[in-house]
Protein backbone atom coordinates (compact mmCIF):
# COMPACT_ATOMS: atom_id res chain seq x y z
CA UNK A 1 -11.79 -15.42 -5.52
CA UNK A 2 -14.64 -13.40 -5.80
CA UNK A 3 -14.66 -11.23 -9.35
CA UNK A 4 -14.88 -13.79 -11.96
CA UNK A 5 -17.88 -14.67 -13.70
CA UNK A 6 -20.29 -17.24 -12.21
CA UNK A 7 -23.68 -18.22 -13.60
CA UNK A 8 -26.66 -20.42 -11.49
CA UNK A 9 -27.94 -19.81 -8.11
CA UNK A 10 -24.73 -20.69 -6.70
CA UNK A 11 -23.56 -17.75 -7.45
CA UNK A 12 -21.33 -15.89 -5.36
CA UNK A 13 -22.34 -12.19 -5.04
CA UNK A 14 -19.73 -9.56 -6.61
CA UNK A 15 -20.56 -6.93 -4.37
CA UNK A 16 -22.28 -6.17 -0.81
CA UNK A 17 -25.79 -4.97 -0.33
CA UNK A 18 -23.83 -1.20 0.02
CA UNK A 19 -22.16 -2.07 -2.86
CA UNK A 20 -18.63 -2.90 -1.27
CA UNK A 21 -16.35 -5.52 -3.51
CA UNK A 22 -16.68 -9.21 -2.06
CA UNK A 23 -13.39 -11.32 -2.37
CA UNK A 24 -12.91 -15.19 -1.44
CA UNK A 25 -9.47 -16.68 -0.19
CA UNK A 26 -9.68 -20.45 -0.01
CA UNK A 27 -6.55 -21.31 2.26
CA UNK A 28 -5.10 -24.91 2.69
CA UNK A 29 -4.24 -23.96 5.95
CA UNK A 30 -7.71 -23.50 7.34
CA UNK A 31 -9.40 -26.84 8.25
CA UNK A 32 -13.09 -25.90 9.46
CA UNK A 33 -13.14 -22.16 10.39
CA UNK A 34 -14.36 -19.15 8.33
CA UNK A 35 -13.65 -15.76 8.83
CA UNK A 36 -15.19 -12.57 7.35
CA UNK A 37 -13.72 -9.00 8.20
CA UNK A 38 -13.45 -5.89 6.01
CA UNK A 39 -9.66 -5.24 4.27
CA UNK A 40 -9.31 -2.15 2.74
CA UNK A 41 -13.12 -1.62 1.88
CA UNK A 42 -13.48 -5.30 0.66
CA UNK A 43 -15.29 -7.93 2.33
CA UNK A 44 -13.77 -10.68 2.65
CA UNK A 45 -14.86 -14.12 3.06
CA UNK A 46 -11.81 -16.44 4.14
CA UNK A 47 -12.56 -20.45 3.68
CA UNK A 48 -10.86 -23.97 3.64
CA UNK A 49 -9.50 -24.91 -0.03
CA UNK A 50 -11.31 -28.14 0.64
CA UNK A 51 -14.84 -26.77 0.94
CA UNK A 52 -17.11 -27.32 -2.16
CA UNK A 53 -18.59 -24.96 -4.27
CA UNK A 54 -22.12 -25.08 -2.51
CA UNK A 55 -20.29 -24.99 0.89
CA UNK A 56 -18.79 -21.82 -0.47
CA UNK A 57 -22.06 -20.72 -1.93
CA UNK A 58 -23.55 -21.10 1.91
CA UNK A 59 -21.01 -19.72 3.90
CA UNK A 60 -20.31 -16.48 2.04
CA UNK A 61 -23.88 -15.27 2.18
CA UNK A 62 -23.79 -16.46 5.77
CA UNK A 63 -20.74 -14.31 7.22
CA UNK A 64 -21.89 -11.41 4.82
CA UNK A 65 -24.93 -11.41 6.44
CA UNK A 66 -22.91 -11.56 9.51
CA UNK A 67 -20.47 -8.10 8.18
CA UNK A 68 -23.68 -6.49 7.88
CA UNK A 69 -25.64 -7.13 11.23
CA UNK A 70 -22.23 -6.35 12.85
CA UNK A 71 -21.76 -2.85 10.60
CA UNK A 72 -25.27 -2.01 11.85
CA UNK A 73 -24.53 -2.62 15.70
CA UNK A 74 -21.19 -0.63 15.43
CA UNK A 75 -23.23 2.41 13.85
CA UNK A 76 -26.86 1.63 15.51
CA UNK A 77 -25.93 5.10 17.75
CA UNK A 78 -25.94 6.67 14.57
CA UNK A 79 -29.17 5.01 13.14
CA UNK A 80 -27.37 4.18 10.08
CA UNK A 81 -24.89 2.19 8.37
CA UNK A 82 -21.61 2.50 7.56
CA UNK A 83 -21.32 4.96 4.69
CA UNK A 84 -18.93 3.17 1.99
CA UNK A 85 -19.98 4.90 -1.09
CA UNK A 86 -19.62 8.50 -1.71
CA UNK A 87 -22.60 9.72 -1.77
CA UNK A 88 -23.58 7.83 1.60
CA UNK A 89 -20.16 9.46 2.71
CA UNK A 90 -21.74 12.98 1.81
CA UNK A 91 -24.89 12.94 3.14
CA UNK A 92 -23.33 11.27 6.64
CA UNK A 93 -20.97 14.49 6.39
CA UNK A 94 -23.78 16.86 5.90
CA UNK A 95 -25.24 14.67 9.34
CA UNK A 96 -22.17 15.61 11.28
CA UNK A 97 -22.14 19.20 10.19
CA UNK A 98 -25.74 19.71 11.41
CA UNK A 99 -25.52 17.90 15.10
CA UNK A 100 -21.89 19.09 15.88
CA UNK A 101 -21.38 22.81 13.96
CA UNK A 102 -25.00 23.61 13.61
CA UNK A 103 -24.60 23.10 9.76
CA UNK A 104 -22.21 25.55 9.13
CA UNK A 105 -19.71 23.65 7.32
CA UNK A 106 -21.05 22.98 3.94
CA UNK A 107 -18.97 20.88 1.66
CA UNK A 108 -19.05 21.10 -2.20
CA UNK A 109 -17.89 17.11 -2.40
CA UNK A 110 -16.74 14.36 -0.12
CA UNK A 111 -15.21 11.16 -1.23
CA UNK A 112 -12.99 8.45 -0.22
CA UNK A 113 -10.07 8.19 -1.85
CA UNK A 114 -7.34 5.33 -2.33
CA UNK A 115 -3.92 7.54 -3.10
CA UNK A 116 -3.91 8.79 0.42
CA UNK A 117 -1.24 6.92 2.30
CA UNK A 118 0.56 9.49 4.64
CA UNK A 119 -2.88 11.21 5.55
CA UNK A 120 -5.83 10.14 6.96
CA UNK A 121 -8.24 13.37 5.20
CA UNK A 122 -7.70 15.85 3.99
CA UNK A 123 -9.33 19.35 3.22
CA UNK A 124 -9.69 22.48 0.71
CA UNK A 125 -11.13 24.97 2.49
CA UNK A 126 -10.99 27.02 -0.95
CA UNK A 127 -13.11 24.56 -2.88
CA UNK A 128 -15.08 23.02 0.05
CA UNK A 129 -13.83 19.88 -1.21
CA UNK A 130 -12.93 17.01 1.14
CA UNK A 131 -11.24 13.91 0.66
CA UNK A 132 -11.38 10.35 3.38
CA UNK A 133 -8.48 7.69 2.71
CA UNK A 134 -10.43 4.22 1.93
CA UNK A 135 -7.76 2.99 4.37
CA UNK A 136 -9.95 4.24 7.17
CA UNK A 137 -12.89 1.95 6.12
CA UNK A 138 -12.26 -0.71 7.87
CA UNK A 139 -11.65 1.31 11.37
CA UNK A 140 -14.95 2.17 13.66
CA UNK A 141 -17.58 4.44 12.76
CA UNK A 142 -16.63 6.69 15.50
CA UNK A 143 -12.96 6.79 14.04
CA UNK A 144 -14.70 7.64 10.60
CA UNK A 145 -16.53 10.09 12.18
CA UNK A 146 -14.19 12.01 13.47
CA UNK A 147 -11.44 11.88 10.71
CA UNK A 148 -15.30 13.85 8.85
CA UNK A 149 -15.72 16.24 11.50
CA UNK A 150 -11.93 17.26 11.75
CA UNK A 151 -11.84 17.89 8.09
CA UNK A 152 -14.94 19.24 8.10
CA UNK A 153 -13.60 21.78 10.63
CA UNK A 154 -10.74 23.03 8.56
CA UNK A 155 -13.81 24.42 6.37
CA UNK A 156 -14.55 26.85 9.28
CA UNK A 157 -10.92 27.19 10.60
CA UNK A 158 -8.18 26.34 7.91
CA UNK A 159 -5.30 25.81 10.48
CA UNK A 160 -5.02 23.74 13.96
CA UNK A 161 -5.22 26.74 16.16
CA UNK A 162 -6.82 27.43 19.36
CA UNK A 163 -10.42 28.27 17.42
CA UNK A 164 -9.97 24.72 15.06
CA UNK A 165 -9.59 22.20 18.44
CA UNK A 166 -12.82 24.66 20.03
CA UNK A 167 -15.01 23.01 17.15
CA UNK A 168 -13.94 19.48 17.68
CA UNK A 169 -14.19 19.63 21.64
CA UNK A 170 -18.31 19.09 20.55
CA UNK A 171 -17.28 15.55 19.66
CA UNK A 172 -16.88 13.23 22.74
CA UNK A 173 -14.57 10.75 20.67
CA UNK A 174 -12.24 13.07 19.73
CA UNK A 175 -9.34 11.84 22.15
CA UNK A 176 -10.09 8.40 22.16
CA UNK A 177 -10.27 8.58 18.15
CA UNK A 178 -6.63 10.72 17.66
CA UNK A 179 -5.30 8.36 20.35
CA UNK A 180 -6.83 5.16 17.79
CA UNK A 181 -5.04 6.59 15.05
CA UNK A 182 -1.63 7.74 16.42
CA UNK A 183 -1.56 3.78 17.55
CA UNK A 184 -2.50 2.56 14.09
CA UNK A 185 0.13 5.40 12.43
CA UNK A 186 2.57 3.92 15.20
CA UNK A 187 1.75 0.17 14.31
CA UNK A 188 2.13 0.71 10.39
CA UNK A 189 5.58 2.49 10.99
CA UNK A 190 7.18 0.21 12.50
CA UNK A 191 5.67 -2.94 10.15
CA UNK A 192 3.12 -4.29 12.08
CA UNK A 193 0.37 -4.53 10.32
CA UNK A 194 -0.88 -7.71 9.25
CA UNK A 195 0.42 -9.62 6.05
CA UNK A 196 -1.15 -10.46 2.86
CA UNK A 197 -1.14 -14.15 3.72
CA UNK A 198 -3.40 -17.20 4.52
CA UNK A 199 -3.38 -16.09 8.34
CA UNK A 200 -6.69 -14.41 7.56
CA UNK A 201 -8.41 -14.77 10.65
CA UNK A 202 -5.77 -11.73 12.07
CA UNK A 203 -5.47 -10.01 8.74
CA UNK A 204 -8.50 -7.35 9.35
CA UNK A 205 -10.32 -4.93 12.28
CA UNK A 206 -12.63 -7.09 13.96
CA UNK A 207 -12.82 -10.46 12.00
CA UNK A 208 -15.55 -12.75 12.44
CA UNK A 209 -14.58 -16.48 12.59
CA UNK A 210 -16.74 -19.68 13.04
């Protein structure tokens, strides 16, 4: 696993090139695959247990190089990447603001945030603060985006009225993103989201296996 200390070029890297934490499951289950896929904003890098260290070297720079190319053509629309720390988060939110409320909505700080499990953002209009559960890292950029721009919203209009939905209806992936998250809300009630086991190649959003 990723995390402890190795020294030499075989080194595995700790972190992405955005700075996102890298973690390596060996699994005696898995003969000749690898699979990569983003858990929780980790990368992770899913291997046989028999592989040798410079097989694991190889591999784990290939299929992050692989997480990245494949971040860049779910976001190319956007002509960025996929903002993961938060300051990247910020200045994507001050993005948002500009093409979709004609920069009205001016945030004082936006960061992801790990202690949000029943919500997905959340927003005080008060303190122009705003707040992204890591959880939606993971999920497309156009899922991101509009979790930003909804929250981003309730800086303009604090409640869901008429006035609040007006702002959003400038975003053409606002249905198909509440209709994304009502089915992941849906899927997590009722236990059916993946486990934390050596099945890896199901166990994130759009896993890359070869």
């Amino acid at each position: 696993m990723a995390g402890s200390s190795r020294s030499g070029p075989a080194a595995i890297p700790l972190t992405t090139a955005d700075g996102a934490p890298v973690e390596v499951r060996r699994s005696a289950r898995r003969r000749r695959t690898v699979a990569a896929f983003w858990e929780n904003g980790t990368a992770v890098v899913a291997i046989p247990a028999s592989f040798s260290r410079a097989q694991e070297h190889e591999w784990v720079h290939r299929m992050l190089e692989k997480l990245r190319l494949q971040g860049e053509r779910g976001t190319r629309g956007a002509g960025r990447r996929r903002p993961r720390s938060d300051a990247a988060l910020a200045a994507h939110a001050a993005e948002l603001s500009a093409k979709y409320f004609g920069g009205r909505a001016v945030p004082t700080s936006v960061r992801w945030v790990g202690n949000q499990n029943s919500r997905w953002g959340s927003a005080t209009p008060s303190e122009g603060t705003i707040r992204l559960s890591d959880k939606l890292q993971p999920m497309p950029q156009w899922v991101i985006d509009y979790v930003l721009l909804h929250e981003l919203a309730h800086l303009l209009v604090a409640g869901h009225d008429a006035a609040f939905w007006r702002l959003l209806e400038a975003y053409p992936d606002t249905a198909r993103a509440k209709a994304f998250l009502e089915g992941v809300s849906f899927a997590t009630s009722r236990g059916l989201t993946p486990g934390d086991d050596d099945d890896v190649d199901a166990g994130g959003t759009d896993p890359l296996t070869v």
